[in-house]
C-alpha atoms as a PDB file:
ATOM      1  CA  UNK A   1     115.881  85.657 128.153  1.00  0.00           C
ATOM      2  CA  UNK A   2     118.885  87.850 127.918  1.00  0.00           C
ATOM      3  CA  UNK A   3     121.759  85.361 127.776  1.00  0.00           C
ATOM      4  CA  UNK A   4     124.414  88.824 128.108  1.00  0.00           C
ATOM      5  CA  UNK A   5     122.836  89.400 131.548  1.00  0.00           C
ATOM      6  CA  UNK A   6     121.616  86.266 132.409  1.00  0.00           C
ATOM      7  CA  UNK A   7     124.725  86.329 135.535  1.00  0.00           C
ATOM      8  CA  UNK A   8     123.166  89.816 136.675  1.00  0.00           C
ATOM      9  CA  UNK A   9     120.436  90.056 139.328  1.00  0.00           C
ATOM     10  CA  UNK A  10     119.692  93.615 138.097  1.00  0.00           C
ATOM     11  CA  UNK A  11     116.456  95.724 136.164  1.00  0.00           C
ATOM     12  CA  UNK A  12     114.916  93.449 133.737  1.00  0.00           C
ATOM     13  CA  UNK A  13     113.649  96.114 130.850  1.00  0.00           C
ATOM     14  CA  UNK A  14     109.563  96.220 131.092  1.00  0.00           C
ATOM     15  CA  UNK A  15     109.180  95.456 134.859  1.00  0.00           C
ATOM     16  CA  UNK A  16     109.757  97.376 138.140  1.00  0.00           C
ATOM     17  CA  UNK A  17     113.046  97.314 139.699  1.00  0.00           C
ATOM     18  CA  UNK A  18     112.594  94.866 142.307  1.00  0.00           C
ATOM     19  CA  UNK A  19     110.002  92.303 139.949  1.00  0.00           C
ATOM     20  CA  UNK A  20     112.925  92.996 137.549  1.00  0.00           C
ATOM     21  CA  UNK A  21     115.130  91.277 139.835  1.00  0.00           C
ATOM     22  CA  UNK A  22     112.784  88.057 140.934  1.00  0.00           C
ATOM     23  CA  UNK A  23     112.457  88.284 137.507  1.00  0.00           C
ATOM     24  CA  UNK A  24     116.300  87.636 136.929  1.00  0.00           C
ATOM     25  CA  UNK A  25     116.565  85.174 139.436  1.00  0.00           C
ATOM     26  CA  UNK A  26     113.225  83.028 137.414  1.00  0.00           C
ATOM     27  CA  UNK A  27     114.979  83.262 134.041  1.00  0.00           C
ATOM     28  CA  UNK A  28     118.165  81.906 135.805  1.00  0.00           C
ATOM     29  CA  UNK A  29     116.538  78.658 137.167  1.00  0.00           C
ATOM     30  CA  UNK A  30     114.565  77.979 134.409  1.00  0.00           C
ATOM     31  CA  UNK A  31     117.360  78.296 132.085  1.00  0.00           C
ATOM     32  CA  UNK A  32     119.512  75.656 134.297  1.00  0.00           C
ATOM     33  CA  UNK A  33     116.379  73.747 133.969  1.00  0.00           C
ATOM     34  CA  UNK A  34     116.081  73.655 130.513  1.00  0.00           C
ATOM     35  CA  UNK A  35     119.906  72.400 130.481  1.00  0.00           C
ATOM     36  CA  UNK A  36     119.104  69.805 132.546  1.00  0.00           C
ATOM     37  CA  UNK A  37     116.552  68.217 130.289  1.00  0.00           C
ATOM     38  CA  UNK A  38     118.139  69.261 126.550  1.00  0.00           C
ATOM     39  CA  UNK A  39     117.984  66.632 124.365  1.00  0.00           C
ATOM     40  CA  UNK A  40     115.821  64.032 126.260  1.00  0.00           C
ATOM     41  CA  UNK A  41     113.455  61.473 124.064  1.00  0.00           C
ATOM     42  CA  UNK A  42     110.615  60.717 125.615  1.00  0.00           C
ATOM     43  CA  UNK A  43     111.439  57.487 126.639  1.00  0.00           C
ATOM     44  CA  UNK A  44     113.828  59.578 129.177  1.00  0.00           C
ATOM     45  CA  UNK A  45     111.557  61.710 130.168  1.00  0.00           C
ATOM     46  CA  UNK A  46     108.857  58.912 131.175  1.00  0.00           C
ATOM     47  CA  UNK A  47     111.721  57.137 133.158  1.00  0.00           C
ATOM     48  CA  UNK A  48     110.684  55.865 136.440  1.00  0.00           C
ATOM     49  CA  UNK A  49     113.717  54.847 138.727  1.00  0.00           C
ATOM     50  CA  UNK A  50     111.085  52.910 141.119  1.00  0.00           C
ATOM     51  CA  UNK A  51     107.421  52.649 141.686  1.00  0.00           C
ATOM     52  CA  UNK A  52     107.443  56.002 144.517  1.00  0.00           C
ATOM     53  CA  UNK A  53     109.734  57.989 141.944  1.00  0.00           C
ATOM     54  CA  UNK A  54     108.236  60.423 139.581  1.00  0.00           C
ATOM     55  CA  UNK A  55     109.664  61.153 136.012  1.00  0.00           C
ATOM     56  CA  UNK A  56     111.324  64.107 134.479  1.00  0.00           C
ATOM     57  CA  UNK A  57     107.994  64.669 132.667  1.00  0.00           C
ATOM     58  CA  UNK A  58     106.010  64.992 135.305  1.00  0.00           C
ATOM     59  CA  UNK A  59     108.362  67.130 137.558  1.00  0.00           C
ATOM     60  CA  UNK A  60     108.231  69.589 134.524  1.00  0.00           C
ATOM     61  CA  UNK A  61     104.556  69.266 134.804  1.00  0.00           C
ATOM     62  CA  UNK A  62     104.558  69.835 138.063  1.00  0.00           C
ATOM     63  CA  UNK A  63     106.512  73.187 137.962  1.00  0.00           C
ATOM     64  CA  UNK A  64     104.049  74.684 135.026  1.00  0.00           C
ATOM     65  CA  UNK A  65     101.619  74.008 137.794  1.00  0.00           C
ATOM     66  CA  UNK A  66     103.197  75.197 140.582  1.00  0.00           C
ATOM     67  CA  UNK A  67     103.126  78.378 138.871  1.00  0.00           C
ATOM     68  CA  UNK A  68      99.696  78.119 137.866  1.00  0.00           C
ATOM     69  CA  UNK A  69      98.820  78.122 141.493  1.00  0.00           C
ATOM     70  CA  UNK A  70     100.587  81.012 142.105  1.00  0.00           C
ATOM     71  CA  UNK A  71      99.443  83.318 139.248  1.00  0.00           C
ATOM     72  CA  UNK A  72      95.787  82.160 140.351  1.00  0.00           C
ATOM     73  CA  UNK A  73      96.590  82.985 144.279  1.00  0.00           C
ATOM     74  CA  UNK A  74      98.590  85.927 143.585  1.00  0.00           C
ATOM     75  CA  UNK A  75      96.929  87.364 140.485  1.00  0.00           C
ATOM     76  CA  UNK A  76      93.246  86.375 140.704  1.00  0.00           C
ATOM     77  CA  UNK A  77      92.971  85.425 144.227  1.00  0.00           C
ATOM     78  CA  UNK A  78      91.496  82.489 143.761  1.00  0.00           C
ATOM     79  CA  UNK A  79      91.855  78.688 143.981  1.00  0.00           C
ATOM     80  CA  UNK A  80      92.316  76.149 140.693  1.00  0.00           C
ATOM     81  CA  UNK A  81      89.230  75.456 139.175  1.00  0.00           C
ATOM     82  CA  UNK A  82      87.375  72.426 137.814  1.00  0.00           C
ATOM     83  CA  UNK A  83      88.151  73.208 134.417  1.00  0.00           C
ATOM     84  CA  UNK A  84      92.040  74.085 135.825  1.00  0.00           C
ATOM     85  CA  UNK A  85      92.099  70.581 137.580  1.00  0.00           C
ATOM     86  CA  UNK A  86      91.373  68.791 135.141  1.00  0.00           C
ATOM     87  CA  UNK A  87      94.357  69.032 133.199  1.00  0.00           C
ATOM     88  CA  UNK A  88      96.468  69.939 136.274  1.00  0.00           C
ATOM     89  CA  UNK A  89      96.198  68.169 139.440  1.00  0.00           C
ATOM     90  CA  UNK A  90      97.448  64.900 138.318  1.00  0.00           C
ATOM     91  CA  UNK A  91     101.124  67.276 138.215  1.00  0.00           C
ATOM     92  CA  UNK A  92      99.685  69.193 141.382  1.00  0.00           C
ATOM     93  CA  UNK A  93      99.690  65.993 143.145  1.00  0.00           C
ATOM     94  CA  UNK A  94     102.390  64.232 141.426  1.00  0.00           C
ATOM     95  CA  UNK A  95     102.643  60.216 142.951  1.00  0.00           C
ATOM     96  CA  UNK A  96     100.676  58.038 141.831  1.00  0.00           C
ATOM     97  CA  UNK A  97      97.902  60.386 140.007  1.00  0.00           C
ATOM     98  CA  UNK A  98     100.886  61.723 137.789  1.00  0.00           C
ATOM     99  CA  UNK A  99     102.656  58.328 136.740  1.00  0.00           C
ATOM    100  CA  UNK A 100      99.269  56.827 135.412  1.00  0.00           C
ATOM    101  CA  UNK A 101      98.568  60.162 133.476  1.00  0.00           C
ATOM    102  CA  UNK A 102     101.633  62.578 132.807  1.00  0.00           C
ATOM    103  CA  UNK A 103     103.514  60.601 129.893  1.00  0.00           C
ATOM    104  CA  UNK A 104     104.145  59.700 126.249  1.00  0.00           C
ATOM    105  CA  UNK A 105     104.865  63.419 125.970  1.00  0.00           C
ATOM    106  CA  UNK A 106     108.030  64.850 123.690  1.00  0.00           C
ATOM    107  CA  UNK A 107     110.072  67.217 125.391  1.00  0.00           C
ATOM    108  CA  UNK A 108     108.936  69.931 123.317  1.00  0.00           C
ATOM    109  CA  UNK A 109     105.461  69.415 124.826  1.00  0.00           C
ATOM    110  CA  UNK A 110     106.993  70.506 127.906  1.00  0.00           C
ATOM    111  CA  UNK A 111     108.793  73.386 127.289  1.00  0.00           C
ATOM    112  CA  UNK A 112     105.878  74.930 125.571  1.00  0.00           C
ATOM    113  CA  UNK A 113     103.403  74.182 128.535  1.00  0.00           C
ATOM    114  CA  UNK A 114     106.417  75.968 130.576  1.00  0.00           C
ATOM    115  CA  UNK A 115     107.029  78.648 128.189  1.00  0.00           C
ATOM    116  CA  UNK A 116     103.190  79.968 128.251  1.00  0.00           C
ATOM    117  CA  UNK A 117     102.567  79.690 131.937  1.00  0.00           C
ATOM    118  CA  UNK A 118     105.781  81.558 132.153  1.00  0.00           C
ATOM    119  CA  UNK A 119     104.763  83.821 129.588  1.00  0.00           C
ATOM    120  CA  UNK A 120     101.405  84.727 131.333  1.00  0.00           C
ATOM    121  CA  UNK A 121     103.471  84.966 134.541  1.00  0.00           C
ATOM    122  CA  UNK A 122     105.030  87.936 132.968  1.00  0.00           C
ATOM    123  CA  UNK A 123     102.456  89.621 131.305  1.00  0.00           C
ATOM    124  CA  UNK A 124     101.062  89.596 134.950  1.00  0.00           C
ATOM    125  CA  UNK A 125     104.403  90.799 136.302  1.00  0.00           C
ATOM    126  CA  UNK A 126     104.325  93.736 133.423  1.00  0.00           C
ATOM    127  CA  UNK A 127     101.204  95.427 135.316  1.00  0.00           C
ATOM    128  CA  UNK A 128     102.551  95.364 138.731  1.00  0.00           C
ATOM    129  CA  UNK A 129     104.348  97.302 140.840  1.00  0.00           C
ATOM    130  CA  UNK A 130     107.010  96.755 143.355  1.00  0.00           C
ATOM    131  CA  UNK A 131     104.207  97.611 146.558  1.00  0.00           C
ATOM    132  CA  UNK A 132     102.639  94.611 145.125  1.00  0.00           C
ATOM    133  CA  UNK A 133     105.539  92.404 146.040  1.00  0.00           C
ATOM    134  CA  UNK A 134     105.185  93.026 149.521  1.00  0.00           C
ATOM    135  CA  UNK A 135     101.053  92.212 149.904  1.00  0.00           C
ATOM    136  CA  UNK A 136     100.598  89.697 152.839  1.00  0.00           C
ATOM    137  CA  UNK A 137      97.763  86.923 153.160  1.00  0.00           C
ATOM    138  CA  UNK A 138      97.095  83.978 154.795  1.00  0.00           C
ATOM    139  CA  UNK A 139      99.745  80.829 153.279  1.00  0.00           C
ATOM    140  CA  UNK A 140     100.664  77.561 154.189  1.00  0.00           C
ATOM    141  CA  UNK A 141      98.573  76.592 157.240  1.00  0.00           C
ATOM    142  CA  UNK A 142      97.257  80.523 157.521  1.00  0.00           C
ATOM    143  CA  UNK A 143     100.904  81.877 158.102  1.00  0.00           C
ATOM    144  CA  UNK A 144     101.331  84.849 156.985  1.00  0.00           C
ATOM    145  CA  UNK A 145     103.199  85.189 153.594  1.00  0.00           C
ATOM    146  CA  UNK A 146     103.583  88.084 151.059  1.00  0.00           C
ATOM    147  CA  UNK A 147     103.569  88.199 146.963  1.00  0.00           C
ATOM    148  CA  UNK A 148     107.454  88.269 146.943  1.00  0.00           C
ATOM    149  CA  UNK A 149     107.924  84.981 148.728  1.00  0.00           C
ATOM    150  CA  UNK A 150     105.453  83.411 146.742  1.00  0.00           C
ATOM    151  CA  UNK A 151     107.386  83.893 143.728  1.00  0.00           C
ATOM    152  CA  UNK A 152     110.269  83.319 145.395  1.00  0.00           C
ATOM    153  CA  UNK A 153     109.145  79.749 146.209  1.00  0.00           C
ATOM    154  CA  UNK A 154     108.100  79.045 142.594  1.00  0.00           C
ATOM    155  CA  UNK A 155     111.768  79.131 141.101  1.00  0.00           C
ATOM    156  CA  UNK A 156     113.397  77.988 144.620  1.00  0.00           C
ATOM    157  CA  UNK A 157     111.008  74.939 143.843  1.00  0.00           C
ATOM    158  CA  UNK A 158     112.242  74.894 140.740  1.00  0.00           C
ATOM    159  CA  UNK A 159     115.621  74.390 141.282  1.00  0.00           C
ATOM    160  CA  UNK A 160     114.531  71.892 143.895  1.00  0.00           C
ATOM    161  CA  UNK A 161     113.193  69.385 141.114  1.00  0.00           C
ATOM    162  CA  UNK A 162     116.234  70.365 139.303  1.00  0.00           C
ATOM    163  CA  UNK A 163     117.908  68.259 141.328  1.00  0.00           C
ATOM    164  CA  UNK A 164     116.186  65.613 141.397  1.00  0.00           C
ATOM    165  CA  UNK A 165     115.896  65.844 137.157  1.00  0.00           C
ATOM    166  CA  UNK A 166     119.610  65.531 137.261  1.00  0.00           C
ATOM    167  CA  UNK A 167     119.387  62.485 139.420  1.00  0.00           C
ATOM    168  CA  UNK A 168     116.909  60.453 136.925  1.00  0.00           C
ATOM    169  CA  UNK A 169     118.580  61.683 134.164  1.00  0.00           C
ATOM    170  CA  UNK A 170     121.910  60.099 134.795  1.00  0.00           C
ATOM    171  CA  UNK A 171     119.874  57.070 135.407  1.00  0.00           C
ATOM    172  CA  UNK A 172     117.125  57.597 132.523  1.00  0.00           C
ATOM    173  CA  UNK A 173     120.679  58.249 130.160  1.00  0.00           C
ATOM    174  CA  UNK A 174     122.202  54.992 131.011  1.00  0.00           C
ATOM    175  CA  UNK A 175     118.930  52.837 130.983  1.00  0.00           C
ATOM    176  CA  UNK A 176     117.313  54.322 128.206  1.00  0.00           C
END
């Protein structure tokens, strides 16, 4: 991530211009991300506010495998599987399935499961073209959806459990 441009939804070198710029707009939210968790111990991260609530962990679970889904739907066309559930539907599903099995994890763990499905994501990205972007199928309920809202909706989900990361940490912080 280019921290000089890291302000500028512009051409990211190695992609076309407009993946360049969903590009931009990923490393932006996952960089506020990654400043929302800095410096958590794992205590913190396995902090659960109640018994509906899920922890910082597994929200950071859950967005390596939100974009999991979509490199397999966009990418391969396909759906998750058994091998893929395995280790990833207890942070597909989150609730209960993710308190009893996503914790005890440092915070490094997490940032390198993000950092290689993001990494793939890109390598993915690299051989793509803008046309591809704009590819419609079936989504949510068989509305029709193309590539670039897909990927839109990874990061703007993102930044949705952002906020609720900065909830439970002020609360993991002071408890922990």
């Amino acid at each position: 991530m280019d921290n000089e441009r890291l302000y500028l939804i512009t051409d990211v070198d190695g992609f076309t211009p407009q993946i360049g710029r969903l590009v931009s707009m990923m490393n932006y939210a996952r960089m506020t991300t990654l400043n929302t968790v800095k410096g958590l111990t794992t205590q913190q991260l396995d902090y659960l506010h109640d018994d509906q609530s899920n922890s910082i962990g597994s929200l950071l679970m859950h967005l390596a495998a939100v974009e999991l889904g979509y490199q397999l739907e966009t990418f391969e066309r396909r759906k998750p599987n058994a091998e893929e559930l395995q280790k990833w539907q207890p942070a597909f599903e989150l609730g209960d399935l993710g308190r009893k099995e996503i914790k005890g994890y440092s915070l490094d763990f997490y940032i390198n499961e993000l950092d290689a499905m993001r990494q793939s994501t890109l390598n993915e990205f690299r051989k793509r073209s803008d046309e591809w972007l704009y590819v419609e199928s079936p989504f949510w309920g068989g509305k029709q959806a193309n590539h670039y809202f897909m990927w839109f909706h990874v990061y703007e989900d993102e930044i949705n459990h952002r906020g609720q990361m900065r909830w439970l940490r002020k609360r993991a912080i002071s408890l922990c």
